[in-house]
C-alpha atoms as a PDB file:
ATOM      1  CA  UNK A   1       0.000   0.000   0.000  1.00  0.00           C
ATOM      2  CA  UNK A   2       0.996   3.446  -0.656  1.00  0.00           C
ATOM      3  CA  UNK A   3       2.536   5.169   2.290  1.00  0.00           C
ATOM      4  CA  UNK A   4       0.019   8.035   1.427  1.00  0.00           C
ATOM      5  CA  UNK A   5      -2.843   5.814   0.656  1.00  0.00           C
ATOM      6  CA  UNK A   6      -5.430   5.632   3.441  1.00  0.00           C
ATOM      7  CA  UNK A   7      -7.093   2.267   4.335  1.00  0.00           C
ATOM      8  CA  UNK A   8     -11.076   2.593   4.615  1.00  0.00           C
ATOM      9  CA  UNK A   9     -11.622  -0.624   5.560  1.00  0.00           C
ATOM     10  CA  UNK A  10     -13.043  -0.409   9.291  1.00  0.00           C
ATOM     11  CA  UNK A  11     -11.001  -2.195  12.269  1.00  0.00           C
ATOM     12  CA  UNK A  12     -12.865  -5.904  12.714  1.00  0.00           C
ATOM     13  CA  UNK A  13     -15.405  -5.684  15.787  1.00  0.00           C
ATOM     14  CA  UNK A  14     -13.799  -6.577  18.939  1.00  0.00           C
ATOM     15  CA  UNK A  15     -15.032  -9.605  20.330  1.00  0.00           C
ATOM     16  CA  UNK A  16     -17.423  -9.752  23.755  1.00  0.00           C
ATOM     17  CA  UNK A  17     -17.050 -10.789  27.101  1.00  0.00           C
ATOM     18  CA  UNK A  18     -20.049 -10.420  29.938  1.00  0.00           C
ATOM     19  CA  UNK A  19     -19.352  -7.776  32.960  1.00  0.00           C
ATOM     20  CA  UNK A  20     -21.569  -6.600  35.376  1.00  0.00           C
ATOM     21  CA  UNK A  21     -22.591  -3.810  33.640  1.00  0.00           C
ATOM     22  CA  UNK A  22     -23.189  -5.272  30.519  1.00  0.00           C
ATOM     23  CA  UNK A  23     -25.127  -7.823  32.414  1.00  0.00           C
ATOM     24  CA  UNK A  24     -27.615  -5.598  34.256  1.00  0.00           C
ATOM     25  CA  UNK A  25     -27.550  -3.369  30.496  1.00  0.00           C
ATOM     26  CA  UNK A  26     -29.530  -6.444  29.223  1.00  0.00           C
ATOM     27  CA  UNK A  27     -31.896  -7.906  31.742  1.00  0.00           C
ATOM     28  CA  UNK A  28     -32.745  -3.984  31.846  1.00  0.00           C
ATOM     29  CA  UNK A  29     -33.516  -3.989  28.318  1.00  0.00           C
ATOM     30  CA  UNK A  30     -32.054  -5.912  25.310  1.00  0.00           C
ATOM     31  CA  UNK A  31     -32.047  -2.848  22.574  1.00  0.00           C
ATOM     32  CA  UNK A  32     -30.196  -0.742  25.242  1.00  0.00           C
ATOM     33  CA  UNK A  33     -27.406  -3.469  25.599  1.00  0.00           C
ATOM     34  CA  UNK A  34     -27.390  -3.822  21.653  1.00  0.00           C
ATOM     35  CA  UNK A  35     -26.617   0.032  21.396  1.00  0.00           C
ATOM     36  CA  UNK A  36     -24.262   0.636  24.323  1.00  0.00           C
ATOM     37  CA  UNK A  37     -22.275  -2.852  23.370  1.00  0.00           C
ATOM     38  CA  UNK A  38     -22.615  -4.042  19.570  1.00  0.00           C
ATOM     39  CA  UNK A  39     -22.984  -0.551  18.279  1.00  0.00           C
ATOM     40  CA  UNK A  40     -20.990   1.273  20.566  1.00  0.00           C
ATOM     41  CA  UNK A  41     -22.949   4.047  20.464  1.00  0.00           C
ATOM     42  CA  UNK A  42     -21.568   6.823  23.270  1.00  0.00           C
ATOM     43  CA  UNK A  43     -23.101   8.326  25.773  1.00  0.00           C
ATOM     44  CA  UNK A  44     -22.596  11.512  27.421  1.00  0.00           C
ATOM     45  CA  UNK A  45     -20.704  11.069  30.566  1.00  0.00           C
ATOM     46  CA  UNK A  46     -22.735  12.579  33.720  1.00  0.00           C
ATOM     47  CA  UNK A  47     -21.591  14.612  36.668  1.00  0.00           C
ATOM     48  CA  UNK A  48     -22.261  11.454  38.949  1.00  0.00           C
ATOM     49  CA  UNK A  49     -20.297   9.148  36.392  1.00  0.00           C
ATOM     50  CA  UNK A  50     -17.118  11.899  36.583  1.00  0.00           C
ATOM     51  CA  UNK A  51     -17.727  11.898  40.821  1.00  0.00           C
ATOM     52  CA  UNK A  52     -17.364   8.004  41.095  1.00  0.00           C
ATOM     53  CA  UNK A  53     -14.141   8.104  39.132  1.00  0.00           C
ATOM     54  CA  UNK A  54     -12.314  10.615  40.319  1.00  0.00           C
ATOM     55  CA  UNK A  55     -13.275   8.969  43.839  1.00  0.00           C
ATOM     56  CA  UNK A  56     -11.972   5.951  43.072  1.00  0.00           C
ATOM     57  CA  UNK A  57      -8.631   7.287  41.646  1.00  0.00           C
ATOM     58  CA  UNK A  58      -8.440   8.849  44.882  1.00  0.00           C
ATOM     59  CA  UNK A  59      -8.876   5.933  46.785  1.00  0.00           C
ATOM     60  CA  UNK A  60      -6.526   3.975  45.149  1.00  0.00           C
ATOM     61  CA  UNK A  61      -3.663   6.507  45.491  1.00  0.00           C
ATOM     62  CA  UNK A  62      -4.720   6.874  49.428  1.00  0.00           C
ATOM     63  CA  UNK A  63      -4.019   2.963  49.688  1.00  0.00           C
ATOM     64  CA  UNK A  64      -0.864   2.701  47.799  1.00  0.00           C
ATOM     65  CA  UNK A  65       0.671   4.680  50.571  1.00  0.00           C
ATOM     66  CA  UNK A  66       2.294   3.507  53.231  1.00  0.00           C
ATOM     67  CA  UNK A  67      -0.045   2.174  56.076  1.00  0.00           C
ATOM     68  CA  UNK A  68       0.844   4.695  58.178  1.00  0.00           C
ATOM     69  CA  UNK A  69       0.621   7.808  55.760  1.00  0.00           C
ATOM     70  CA  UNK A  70      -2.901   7.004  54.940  1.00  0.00           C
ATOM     71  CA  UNK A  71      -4.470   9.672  57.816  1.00  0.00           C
ATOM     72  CA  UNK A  72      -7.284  11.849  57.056  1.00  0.00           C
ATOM     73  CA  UNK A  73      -5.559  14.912  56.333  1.00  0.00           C
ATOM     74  CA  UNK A  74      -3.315  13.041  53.815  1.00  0.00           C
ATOM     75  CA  UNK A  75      -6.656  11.627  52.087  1.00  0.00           C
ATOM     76  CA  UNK A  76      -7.936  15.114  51.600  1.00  0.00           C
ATOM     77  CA  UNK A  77      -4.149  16.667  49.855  1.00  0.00           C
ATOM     78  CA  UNK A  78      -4.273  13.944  47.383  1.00  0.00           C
ATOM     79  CA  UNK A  79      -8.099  15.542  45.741  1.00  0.00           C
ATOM     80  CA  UNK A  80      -7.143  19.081  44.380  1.00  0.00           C
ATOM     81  CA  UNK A  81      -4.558  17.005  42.728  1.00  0.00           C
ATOM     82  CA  UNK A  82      -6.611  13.969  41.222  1.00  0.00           C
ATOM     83  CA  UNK A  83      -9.557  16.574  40.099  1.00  0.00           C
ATOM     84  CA  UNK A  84      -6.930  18.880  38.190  1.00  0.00           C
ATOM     85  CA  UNK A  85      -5.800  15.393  36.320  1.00  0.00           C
ATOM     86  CA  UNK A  86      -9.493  15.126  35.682  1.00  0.00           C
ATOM     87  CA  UNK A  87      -9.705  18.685  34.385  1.00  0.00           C
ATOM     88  CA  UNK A  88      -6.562  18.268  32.198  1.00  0.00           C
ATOM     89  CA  UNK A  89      -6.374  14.548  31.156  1.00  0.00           C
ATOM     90  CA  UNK A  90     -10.069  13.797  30.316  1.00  0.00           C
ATOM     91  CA  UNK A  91     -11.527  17.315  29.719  1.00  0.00           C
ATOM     92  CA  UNK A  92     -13.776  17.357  32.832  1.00  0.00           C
ATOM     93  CA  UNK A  93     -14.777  21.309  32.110  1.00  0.00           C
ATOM     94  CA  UNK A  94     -17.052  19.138  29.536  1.00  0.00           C
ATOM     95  CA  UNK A  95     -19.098  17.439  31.895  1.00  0.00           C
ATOM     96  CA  UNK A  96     -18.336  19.673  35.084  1.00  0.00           C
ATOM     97  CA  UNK A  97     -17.831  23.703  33.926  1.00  0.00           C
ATOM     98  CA  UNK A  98     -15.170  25.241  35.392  1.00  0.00           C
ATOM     99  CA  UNK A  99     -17.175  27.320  37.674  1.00  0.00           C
ATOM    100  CA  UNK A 100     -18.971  24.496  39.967  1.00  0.00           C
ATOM    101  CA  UNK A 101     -15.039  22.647  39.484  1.00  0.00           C
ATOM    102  CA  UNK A 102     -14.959  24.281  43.663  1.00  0.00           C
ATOM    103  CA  UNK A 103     -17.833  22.242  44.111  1.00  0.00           C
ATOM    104  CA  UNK A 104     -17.223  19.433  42.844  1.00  0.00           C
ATOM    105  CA  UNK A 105     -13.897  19.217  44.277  1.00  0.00           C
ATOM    106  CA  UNK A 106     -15.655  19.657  47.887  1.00  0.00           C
ATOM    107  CA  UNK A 107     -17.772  16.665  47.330  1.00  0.00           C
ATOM    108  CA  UNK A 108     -14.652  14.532  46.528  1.00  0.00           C
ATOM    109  CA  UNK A 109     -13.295  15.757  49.548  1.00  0.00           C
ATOM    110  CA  UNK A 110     -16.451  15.004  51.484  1.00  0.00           C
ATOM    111  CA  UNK A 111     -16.694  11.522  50.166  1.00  0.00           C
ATOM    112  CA  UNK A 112     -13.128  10.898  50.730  1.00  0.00           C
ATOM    113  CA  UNK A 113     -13.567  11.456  54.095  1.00  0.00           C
ATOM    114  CA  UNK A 114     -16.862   9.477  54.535  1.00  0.00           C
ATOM    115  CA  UNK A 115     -14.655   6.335  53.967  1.00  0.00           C
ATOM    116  CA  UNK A 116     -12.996   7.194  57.862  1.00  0.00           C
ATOM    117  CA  UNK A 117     -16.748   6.652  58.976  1.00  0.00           C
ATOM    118  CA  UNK A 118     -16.301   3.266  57.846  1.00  0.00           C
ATOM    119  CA  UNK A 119     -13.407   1.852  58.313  1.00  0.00           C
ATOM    120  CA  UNK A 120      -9.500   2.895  59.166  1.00  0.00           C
ATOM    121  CA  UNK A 121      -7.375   3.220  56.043  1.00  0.00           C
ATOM    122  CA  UNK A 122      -4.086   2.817  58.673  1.00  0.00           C
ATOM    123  CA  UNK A 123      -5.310  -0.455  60.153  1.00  0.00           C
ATOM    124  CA  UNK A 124      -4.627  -2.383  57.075  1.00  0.00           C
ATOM    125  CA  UNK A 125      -2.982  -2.504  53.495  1.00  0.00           C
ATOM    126  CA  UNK A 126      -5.296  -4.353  50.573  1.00  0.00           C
ATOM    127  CA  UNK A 127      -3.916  -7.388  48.430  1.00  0.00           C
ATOM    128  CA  UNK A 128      -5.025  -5.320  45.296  1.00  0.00           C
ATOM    129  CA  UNK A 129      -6.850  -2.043  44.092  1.00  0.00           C
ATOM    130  CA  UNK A 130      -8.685  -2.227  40.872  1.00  0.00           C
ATOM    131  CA  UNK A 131      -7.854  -5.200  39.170  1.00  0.00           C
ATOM    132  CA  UNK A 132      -8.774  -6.043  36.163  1.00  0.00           C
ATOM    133  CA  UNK A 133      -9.702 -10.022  35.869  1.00  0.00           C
ATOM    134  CA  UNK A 134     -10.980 -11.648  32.638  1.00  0.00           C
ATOM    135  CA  UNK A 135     -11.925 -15.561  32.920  1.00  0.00           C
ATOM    136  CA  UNK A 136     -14.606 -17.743  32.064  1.00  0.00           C
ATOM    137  CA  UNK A 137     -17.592 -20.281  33.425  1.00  0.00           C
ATOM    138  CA  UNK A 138     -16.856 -23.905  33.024  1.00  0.00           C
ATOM    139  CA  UNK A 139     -19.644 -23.674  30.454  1.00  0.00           C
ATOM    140  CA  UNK A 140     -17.306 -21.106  28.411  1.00  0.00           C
ATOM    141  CA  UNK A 141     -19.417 -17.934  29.187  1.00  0.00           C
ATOM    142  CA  UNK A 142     -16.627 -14.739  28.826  1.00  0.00           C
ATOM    143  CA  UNK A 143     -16.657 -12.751  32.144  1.00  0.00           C
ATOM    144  CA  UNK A 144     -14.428  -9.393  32.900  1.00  0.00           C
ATOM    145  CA  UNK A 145     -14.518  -6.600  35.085  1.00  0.00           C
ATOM    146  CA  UNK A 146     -12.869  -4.650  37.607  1.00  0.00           C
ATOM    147  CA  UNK A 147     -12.849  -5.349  41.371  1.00  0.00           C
ATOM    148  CA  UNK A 148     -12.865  -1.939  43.233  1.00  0.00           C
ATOM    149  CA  UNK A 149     -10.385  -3.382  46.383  1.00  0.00           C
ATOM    150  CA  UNK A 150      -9.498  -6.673  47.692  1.00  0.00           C
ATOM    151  CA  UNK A 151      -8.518  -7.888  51.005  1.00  0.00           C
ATOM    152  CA  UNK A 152      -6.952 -10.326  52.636  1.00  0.00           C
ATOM    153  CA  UNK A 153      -6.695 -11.238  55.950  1.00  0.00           C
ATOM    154  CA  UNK A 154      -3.565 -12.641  57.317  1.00  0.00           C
ATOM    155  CA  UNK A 155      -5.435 -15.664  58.438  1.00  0.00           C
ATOM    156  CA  UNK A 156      -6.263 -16.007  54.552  1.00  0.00           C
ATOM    157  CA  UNK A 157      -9.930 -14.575  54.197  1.00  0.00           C
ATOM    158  CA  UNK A 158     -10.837 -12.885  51.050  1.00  0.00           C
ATOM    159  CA  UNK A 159     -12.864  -9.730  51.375  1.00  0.00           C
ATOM    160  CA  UNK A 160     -13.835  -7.870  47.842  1.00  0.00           C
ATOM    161  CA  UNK A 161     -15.148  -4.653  48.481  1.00  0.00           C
ATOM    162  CA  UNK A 162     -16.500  -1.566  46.199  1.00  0.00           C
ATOM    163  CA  UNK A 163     -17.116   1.683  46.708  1.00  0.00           C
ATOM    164  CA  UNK A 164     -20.425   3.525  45.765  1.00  0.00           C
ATOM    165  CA  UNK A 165     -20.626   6.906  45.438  1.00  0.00           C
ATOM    166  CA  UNK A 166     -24.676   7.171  44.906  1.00  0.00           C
ATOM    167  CA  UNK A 167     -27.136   6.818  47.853  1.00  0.00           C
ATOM    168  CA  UNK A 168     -27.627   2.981  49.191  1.00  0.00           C
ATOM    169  CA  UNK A 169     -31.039   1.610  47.335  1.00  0.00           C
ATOM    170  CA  UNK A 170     -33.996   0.855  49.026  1.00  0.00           C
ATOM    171  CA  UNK A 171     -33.841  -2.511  50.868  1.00  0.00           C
ATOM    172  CA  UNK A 172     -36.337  -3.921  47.884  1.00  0.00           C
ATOM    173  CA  UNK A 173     -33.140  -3.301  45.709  1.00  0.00           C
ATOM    174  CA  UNK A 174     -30.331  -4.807  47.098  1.00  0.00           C
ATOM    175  CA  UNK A 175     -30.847  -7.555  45.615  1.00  0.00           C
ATOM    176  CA  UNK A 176     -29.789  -5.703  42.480  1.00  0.00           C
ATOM    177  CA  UNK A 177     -26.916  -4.489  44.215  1.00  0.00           C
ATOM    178  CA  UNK A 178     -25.149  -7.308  45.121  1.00  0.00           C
ATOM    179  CA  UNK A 179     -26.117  -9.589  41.735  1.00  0.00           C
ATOM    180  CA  UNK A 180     -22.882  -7.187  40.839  1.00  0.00           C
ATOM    181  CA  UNK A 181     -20.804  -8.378  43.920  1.00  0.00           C
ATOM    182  CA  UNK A 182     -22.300 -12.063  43.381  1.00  0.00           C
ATOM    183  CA  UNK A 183     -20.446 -11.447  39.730  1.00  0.00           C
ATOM    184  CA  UNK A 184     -17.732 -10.267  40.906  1.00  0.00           C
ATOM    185  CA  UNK A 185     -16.825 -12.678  43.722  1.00  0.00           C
ATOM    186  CA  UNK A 186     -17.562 -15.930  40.843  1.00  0.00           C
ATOM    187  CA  UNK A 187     -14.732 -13.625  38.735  1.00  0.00           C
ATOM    188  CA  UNK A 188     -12.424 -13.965  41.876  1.00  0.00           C
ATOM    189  CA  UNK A 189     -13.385 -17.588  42.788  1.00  0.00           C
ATOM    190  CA  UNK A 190     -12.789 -18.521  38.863  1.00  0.00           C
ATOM    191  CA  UNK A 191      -9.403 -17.456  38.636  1.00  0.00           C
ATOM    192  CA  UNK A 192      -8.247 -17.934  42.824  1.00  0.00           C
ATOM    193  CA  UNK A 193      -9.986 -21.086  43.660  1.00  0.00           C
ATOM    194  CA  UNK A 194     -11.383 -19.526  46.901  1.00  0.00           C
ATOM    195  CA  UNK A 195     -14.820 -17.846  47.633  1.00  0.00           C
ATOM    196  CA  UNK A 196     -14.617 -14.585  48.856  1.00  0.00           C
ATOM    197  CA  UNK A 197     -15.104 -14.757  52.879  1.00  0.00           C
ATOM    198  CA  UNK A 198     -17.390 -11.283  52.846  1.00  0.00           C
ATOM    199  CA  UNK A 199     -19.099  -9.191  49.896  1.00  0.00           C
ATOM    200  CA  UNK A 200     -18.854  -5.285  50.946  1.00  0.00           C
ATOM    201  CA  UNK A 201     -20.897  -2.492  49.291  1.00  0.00           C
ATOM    202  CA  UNK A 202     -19.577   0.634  50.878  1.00  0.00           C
ATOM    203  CA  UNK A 203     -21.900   3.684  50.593  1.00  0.00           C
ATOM    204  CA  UNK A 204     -19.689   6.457  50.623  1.00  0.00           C
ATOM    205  CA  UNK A 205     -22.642   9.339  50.307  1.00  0.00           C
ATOM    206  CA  UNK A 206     -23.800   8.638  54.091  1.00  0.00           C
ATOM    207  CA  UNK A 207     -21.584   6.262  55.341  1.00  0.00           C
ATOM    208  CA  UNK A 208     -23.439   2.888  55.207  1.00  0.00           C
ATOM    209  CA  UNK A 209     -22.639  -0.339  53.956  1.00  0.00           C
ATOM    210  CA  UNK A 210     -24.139  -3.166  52.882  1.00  0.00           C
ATOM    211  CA  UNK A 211     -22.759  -6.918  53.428  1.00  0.00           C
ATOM    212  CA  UNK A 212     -22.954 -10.604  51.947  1.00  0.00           C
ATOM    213  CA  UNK A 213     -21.579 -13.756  52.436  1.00  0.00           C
ATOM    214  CA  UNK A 214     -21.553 -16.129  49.592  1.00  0.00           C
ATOM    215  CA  UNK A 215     -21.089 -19.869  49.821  1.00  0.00           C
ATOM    216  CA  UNK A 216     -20.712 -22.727  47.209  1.00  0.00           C
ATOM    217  CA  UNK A 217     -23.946 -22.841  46.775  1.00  0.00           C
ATOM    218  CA  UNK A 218     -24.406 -18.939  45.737  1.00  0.00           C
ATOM    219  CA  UNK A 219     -21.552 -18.737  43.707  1.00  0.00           C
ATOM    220  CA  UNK A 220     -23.068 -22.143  41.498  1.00  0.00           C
ATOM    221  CA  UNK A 221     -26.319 -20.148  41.139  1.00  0.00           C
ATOM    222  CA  UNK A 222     -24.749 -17.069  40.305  1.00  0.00           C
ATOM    223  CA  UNK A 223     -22.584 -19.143  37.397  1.00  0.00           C
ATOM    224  CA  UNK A 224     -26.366 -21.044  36.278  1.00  0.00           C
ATOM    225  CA  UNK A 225     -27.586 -17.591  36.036  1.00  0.00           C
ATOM    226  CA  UNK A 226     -25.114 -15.801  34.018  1.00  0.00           C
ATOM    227  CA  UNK A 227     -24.813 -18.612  31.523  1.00  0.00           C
ATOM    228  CA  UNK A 228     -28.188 -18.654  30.841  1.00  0.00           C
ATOM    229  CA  UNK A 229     -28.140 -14.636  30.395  1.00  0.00           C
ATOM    230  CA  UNK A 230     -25.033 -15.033  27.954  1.00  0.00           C
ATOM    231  CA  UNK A 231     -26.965 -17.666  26.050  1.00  0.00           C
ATOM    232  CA  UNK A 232     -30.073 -14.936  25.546  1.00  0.00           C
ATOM    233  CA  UNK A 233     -27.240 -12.602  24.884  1.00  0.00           C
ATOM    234  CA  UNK A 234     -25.481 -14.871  22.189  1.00  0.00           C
ATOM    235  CA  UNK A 235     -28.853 -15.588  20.672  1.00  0.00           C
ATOM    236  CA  UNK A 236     -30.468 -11.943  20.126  1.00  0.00           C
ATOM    237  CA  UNK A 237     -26.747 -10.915  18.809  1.00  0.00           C
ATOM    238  CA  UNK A 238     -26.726 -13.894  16.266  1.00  0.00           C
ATOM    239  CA  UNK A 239     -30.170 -13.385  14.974  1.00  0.00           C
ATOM    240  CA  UNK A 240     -29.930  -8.886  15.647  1.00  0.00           C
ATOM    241  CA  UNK A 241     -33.315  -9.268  17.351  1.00  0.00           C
ATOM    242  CA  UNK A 242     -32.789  -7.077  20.648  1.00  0.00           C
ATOM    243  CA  UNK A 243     -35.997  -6.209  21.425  1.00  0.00           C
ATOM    244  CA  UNK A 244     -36.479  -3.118  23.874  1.00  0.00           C
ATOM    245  CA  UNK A 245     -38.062  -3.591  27.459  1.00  0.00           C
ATOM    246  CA  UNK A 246     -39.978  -0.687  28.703  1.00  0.00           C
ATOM    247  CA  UNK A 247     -39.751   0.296  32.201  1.00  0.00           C
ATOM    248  CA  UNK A 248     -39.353   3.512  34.744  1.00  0.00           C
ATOM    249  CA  UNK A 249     -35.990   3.242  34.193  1.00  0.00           C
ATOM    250  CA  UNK A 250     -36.307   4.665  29.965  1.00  0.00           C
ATOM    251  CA  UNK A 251     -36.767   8.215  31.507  1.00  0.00           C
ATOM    252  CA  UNK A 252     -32.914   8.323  31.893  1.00  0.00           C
ATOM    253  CA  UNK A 253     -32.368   6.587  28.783  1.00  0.00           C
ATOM    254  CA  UNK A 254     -29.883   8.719  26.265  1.00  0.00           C
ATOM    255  CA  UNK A 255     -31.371   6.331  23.568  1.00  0.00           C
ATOM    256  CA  UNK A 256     -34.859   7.059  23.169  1.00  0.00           C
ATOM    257  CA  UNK A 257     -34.591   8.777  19.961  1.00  0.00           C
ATOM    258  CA  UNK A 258     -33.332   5.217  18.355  1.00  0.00           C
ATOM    259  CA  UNK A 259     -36.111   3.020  20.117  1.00  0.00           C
ATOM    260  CA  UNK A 260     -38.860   1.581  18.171  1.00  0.00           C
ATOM    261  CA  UNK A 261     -41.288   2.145  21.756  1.00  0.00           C
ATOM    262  CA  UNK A 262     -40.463   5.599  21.480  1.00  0.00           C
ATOM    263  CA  UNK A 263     -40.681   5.939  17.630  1.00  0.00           C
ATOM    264  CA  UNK A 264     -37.454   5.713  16.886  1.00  0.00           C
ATOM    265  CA  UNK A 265     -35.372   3.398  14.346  1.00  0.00           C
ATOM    266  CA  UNK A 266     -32.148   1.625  15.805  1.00  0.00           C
ATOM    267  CA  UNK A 267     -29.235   1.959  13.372  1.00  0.00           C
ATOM    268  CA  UNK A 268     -28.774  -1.011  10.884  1.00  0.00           C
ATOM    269  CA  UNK A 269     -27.170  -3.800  13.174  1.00  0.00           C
ATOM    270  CA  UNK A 270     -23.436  -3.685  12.332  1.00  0.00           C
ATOM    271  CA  UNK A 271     -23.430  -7.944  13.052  1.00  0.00           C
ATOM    272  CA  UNK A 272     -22.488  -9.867  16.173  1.00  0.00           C
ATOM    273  CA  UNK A 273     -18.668  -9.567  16.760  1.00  0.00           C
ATOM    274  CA  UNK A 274     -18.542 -12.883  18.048  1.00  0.00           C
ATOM    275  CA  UNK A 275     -17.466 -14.421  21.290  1.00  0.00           C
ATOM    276  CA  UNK A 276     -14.443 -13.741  23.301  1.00  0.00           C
ATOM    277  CA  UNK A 277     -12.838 -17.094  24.074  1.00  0.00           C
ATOM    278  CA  UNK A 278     -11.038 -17.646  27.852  1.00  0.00           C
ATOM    279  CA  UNK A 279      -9.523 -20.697  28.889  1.00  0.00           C
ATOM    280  CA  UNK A 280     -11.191 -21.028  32.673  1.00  0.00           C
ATOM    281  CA  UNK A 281      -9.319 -19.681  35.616  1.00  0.00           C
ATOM    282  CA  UNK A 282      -7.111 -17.233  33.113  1.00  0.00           C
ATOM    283  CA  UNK A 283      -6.241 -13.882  35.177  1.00  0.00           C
END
């Protein structure tokens, strides 16, 4: 090919694996996972979207300090910093204008802190922070995702915790909740051989929490149910039929405008990119 010569062909579809997100993206509705996940159609980021990260990124940095540097007052100097990496890196003025930036920066702080309402940062150092595990089911279903913070006890209990920076849900939703710490602690079992000891959903906007502790039988349901799902998933993507499910939850759809129950058209389907493939227990 000529050096100057441009290639239009497009870059081949990158094949699918199943996270959380993706997961609760199609039980919600089927035409909104199609859109976010075969189409790749973007969505605005929000202001709550732009909070979690740059809490997280804060979080991490507090607990790759030494044990003992992890006070309070060290939690709050390491926010003016992370929020001007979100203002230069990843164009936060975008999402959050540059005039509520002293704001936003104060509700980082104040979320920060929460986490001291919860637990002490100086009483012990996590095996990992965000890690990034891909694996499989024994039935070959593709699973990925990121787990917010793991511990480990010296004794040799597994605790994987994540932080929410939202309100806790009403107790007739938790069950939601945790069907993404249920997926997460099959990721960890999958590719460690051990079931988490506790599941912990820390609520950083008023300092609550919510627990869970799985067993065998939890973590075999939890793999039933996510096979099934993938084979619904696997089956709409091969035959493009994603059918949209209508529910409270379309008022904070971005997507309305493209779905047939709001009188929209979805974009021709590009195909089904296929299946990622991941030998069982890979990291």
């Amino acid at each position: 090919m000529d050096p100057l010569e441009i290639d239009a062909t497009p870059p081949a579809p990158k094949p699918l694996a199943l996270s959380a997100s993706r997961a609760a993206d199609f039980r919600q509705c089927p035409l909104l996972y199609r859109l976010k996940t075969v189409d790749r159609i973007p969505e605005p980021k929000t202001r709550a979207q732009v909070l979690g990260t740059v809490v997280h990124a804060v979080l991490e940095e507090l607990y790759g300090l030494e044990q003992s540097e992890r006070a309070p007052e060290r939690a709050a100097e390491l926010v003016p910093t992370a929020v001007d990496r979100f203002y230069e890196l990843e164009s936060g003025a975008e999402v959050v204008p540059s005039e509520q930036r002293p704001e936003f920066q104060a509700e980082v702080a104040a979320l920060v802190s929460a986490l001291y309402g919860v637990e002490d940062p100086q009483r012990f150092t996590p095996e990992s922070c965000e890690r990034y595990i891909i694996t499989a089911t024994d039935a070959g279903t593709p699973l990925n995702g990121y787990l917010d913070r793991v511990d480990v006890a010296p004794t040799g209990e597994v605790r994987v915790v994540d932080y929410k920076t939202g309100k806790p849900p009403h107790p007739r939703f938790q069950d939601k909740a945790m069907f993404q710490m249920r997926f997460y602690a099959l990721m960890y079992q999958r590719t460690h051989g051990v079931i988490p000891a506790q599941l912990k959903l820390i609520y950083l906007k008023n300092g609550s929490w919510l627990t869970l502790t799985p067993d065998l039988a939890m973590m075999s349901s939890t793999e039933r149910e996510l096979d099934v799902l993938w084979s619904e998933i696997v089956e709409a993507g091969e035959s493009g039929d994603f059918r949209p499910k209508t529910s409270r939850l379309c008022d904070w759809c971005n997507h309305q405008a493209l779905c047939p129950a709001f009188g929209g058209t979805p974009p021709e389907y590009p195909g089904w990119p296929g299946v990622r493939v991941v030998p069982t227990g890979t990291p």
